[in-house]
Protein backbone atom coordinates (compact mmCIF):
# COMPACT_ATOMS: atom_id res chain seq x y z
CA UNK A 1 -10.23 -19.27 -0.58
CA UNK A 2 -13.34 -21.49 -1.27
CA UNK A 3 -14.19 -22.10 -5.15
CA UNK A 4 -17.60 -20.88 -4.38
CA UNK A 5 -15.78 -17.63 -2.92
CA UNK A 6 -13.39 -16.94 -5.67
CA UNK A 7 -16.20 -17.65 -8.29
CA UNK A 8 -18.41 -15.06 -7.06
CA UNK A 9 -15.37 -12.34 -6.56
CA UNK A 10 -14.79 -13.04 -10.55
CA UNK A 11 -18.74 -12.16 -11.53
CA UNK A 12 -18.46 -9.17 -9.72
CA UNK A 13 -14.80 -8.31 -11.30
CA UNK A 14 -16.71 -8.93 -15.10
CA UNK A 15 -19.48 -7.01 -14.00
CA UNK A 16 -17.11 -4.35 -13.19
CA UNK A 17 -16.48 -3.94 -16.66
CA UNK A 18 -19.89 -3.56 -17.60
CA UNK A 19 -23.42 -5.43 -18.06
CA UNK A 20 -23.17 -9.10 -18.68
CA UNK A 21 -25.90 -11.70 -19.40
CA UNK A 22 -26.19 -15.41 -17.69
CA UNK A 23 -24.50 -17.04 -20.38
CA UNK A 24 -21.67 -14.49 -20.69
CA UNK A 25 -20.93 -15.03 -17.26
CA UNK A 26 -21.19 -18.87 -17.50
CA UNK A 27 -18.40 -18.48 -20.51
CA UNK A 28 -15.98 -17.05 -18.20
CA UNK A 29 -16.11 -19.01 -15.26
CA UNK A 30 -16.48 -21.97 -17.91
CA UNK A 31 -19.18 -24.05 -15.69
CA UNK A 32 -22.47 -24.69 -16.51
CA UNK A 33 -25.23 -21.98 -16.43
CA UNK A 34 -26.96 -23.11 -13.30
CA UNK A 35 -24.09 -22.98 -11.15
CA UNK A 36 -23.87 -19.29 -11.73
CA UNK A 37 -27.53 -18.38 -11.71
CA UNK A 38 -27.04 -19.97 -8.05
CA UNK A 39 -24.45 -17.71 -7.47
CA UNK A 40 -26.00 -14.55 -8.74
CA UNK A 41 -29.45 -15.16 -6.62
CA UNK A 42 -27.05 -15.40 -3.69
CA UNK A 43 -25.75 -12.04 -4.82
CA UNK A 44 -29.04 -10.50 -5.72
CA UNK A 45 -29.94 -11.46 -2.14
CA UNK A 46 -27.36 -8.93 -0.63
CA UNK A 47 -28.09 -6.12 -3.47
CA UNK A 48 -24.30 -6.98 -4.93
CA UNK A 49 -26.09 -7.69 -8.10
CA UNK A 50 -29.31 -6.28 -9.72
CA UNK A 51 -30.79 -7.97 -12.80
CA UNK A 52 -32.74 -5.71 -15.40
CA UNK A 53 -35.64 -6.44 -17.54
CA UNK A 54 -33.26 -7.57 -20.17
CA UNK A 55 -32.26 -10.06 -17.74
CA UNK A 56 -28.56 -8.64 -17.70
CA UNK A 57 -26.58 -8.35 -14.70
CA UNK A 58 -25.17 -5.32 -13.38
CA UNK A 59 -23.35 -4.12 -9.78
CA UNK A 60 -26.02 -3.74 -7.09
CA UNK A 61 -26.69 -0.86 -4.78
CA UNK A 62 -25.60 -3.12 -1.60
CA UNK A 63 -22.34 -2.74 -3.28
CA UNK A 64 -22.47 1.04 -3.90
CA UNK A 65 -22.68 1.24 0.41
CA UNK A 66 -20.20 -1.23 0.78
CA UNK A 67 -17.77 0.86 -1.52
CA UNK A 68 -18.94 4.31 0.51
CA UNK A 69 -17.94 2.71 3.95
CA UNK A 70 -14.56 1.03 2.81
CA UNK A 71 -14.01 4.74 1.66
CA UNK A 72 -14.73 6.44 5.01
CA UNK A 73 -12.33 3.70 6.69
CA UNK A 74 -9.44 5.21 5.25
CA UNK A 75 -9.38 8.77 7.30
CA UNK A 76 -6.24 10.13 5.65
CA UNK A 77 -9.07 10.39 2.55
CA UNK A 78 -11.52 12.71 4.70
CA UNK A 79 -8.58 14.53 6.07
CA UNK A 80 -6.77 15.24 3.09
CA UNK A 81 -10.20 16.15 0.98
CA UNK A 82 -10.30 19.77 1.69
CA UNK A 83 -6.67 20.65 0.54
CA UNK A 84 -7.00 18.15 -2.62
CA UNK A 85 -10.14 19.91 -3.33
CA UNK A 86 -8.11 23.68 -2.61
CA UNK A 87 -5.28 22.30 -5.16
CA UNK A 88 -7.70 21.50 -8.34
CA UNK A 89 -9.85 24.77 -7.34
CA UNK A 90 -6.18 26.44 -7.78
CA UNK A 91 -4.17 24.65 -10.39
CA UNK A 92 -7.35 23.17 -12.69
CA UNK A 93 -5.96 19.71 -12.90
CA UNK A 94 -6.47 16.45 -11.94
CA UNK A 95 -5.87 15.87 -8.26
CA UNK A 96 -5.29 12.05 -7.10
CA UNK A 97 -4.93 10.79 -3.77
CA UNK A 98 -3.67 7.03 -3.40
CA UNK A 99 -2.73 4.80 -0.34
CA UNK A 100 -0.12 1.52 -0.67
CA UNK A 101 -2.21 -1.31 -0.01
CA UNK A 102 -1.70 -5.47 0.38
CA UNK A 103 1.45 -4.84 -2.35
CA UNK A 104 -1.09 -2.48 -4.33
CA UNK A 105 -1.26 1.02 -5.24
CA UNK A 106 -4.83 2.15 -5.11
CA UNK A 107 -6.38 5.85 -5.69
CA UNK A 108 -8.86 6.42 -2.75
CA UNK A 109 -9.85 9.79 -3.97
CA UNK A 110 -9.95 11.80 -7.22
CA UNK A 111 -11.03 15.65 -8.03
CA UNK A 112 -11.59 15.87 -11.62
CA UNK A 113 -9.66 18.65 -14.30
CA UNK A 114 -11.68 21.32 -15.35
CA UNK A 115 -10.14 20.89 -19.07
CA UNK A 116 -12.15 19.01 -21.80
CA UNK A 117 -9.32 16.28 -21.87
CA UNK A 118 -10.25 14.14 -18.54
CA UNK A 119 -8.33 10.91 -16.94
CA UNK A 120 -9.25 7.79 -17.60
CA UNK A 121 -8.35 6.54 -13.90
CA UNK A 122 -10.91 6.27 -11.17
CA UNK A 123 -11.12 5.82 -7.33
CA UNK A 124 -10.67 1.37 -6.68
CA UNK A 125 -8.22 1.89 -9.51
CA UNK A 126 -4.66 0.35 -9.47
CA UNK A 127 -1.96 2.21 -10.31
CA UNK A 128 1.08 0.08 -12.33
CA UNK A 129 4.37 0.33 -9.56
CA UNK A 130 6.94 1.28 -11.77
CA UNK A 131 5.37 4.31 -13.77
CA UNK A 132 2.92 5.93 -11.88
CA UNK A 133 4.40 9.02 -9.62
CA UNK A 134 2.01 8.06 -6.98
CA UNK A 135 3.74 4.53 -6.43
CA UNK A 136 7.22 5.80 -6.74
CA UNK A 137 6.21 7.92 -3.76
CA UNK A 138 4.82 4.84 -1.88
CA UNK A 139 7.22 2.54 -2.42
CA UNK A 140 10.02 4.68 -1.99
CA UNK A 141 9.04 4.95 1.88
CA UNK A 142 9.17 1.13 2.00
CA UNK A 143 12.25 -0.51 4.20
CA UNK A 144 15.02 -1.27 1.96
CA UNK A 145 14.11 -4.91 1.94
CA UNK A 146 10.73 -4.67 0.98
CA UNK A 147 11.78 -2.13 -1.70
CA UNK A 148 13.98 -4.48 -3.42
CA UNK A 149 11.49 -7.30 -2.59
CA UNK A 150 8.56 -5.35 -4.63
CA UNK A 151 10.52 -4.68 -7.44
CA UNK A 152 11.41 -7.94 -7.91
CA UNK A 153 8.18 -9.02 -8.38
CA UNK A 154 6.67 -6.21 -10.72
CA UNK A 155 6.04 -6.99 -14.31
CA UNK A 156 7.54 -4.12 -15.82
CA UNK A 157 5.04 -3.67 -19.16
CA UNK A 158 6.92 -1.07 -21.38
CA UNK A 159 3.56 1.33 -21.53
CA UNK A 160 6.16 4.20 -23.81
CA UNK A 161 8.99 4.42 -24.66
CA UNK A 162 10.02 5.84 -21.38
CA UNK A 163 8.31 3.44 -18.67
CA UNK A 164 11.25 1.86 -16.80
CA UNK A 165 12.00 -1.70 -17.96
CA UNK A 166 13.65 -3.57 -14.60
CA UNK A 167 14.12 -3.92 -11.07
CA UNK A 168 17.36 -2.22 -11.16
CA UNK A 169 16.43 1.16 -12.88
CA UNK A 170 13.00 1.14 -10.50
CA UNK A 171 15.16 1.04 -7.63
CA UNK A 172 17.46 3.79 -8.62
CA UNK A 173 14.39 6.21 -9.12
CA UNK A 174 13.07 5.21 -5.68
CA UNK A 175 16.75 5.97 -4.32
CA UNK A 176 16.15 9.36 -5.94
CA UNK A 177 12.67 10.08 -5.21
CA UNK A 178 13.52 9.44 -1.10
CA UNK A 179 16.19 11.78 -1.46
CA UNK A 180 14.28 14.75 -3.07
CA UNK A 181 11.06 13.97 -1.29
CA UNK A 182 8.59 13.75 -4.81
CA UNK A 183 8.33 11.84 -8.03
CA UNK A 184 6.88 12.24 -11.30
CA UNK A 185 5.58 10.53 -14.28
CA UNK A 186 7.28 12.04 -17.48
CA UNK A 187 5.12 10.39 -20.11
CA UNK A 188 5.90 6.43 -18.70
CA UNK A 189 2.30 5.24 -18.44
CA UNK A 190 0.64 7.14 -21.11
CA UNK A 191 2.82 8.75 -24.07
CA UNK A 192 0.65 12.34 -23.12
CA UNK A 193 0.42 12.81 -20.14
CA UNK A 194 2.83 13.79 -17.20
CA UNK A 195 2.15 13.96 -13.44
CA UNK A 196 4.48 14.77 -9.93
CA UNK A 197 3.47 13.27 -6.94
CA UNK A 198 4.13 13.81 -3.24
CA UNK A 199 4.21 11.55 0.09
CA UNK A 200 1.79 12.35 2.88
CA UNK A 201 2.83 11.46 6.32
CA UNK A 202 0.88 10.90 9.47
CA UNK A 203 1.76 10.81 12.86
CA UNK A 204 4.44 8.25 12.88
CA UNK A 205 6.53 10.10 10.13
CA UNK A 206 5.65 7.15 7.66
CA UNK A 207 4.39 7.87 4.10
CA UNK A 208 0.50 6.54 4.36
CA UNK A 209 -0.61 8.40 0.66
CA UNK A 210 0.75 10.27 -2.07
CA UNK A 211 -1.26 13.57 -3.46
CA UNK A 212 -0.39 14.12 -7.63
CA UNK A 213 -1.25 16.41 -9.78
CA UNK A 214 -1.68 14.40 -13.10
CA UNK A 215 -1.78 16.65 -16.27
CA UNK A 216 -1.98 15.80 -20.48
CA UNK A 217 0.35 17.76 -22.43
CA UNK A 218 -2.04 19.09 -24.77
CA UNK A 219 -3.01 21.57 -21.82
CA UNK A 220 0.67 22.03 -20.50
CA UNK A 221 3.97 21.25 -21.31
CA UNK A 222 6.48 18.85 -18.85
CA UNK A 223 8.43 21.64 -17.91
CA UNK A 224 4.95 23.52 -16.74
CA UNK A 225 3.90 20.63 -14.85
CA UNK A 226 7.08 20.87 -13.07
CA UNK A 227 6.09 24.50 -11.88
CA UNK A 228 3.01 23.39 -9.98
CA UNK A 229 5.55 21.07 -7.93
CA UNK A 230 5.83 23.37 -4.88
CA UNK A 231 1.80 24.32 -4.83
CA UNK A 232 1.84 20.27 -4.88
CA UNK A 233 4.44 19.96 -2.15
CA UNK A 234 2.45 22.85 -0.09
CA UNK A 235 -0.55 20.61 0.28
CA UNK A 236 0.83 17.57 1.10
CA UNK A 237 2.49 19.33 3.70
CA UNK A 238 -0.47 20.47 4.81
CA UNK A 239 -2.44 17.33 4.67
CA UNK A 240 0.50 15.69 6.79
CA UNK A 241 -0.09 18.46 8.94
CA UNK A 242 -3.35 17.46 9.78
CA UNK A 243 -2.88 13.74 10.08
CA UNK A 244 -0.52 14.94 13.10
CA UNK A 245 2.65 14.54 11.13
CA UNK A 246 5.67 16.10 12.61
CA UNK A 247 6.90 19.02 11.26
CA UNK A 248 9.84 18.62 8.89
């Protein structure tokens, strides 16, 4: 990839995280403050970047559409939308929807809890691959290969106390989520909060997304989580269904 390239991909990333100003942005790529006004004019060009009357930079509307039409691309997200959207009408909870991509877990859809307490994740989103339910899911559908491959390569950041700390634990999980056909998240990525997750299956019979229910335990307890698991099963089932998956 081009420097020119890989520069502009980073002010995007920073502006990602928020509003920056010329020289904040010149800081981080650590080159001088022209070279980046260049860049940004390029970007304000294509709408990627909109300056205020501040003169701070945020994300532009061109990216907004961009965003829109990388989400209609991904038809297991407009297929799956009305069931995702039954299961939080029903359950009240946080409904995710995420898709195995380029050695990523992404969410490509979200349908927000009703409770106070809301999740911090959001749609573009990664999801860490050896504590989130969704990625146990995905990566338990990979060929054995891969599966060991992947694991190899995580960084396994101890998020609690009971995030799984190697290759060798991750793979027995995966082992055990292929077998009973769902995963869950008992408090490995964040201390409060647990979530079950299920594959979703198009027409081939591979796993192409995994639904979750995600859910803090201020507003129910593990064990209740647990007995949303076949409402949760139900609609992936469902959404498979409707990708043309065959029945199982």
């Amino acid at each position: 990839m081009s420097q020119t390239v890989t520069r502009a991909l980073r002010l995007l990333a920073e502006l990602g995280e928020g509003e920056r100003s010329l020289d904040q942005l010149a800081e981080l790529l650590g080159v001088h403050k022209t070279t980046v006004l260049r860049l940004l004019q390029s970007l304000e060009e294509e709408r990627f970047v909109h300056r205020d009357s501040a003169f701070r930079y945020h994300l532009g509307a061109g990216l907004f559409a961009l965003a829109g039409l990388a989400l209609e691309q991904r038809g297991i997200r407009r297929i799956a939308a009305p069931h995702l959207a039954e299961l939080n009408a029903a359950t009240g909870q946080t409904v995710h929807l995420a898709a195995y991509e380029g050695g990523e877990v992404v969410y490509i859809d979200k349908y927000d809890s009703r409770q106070p307490v809301r999740m911090y994740s959001r749609i573009g989103l990664r999801a860490a691959l050896h504590s989130a339910a969704v990625a146990k899911v995905l990566l338990a559908d990979l060929p054995p290969a891969e599966r060991r491959r992947v694991a190899a390569g995580i960084e396994y950041t101890p998020y609690t106390a009971r995030t799984l700390t190697g290759p060798k634990a991750l793979l027995a999980e995966l082992e055990q989520v292929a077998a009973q056909g769902w995963a869950q998240d008992h408090a490995e990525h964040e201390s409060f909060i647990n979530c079950v997750a299920a594959p979703v299956r198009d027409a081939t019979g591979r796993v192409v997304a995994a639904v979750s229910i995600s859910v803090p335990d201020v507003v129910l307890p593990y064990e209740q989580v647990l007995e949303l698991l076949p409402r949760l099963l139900a609609t992936a089932r469902a959404v498979s269904g409707d990708a043309g998956a065959p029945a199982i």
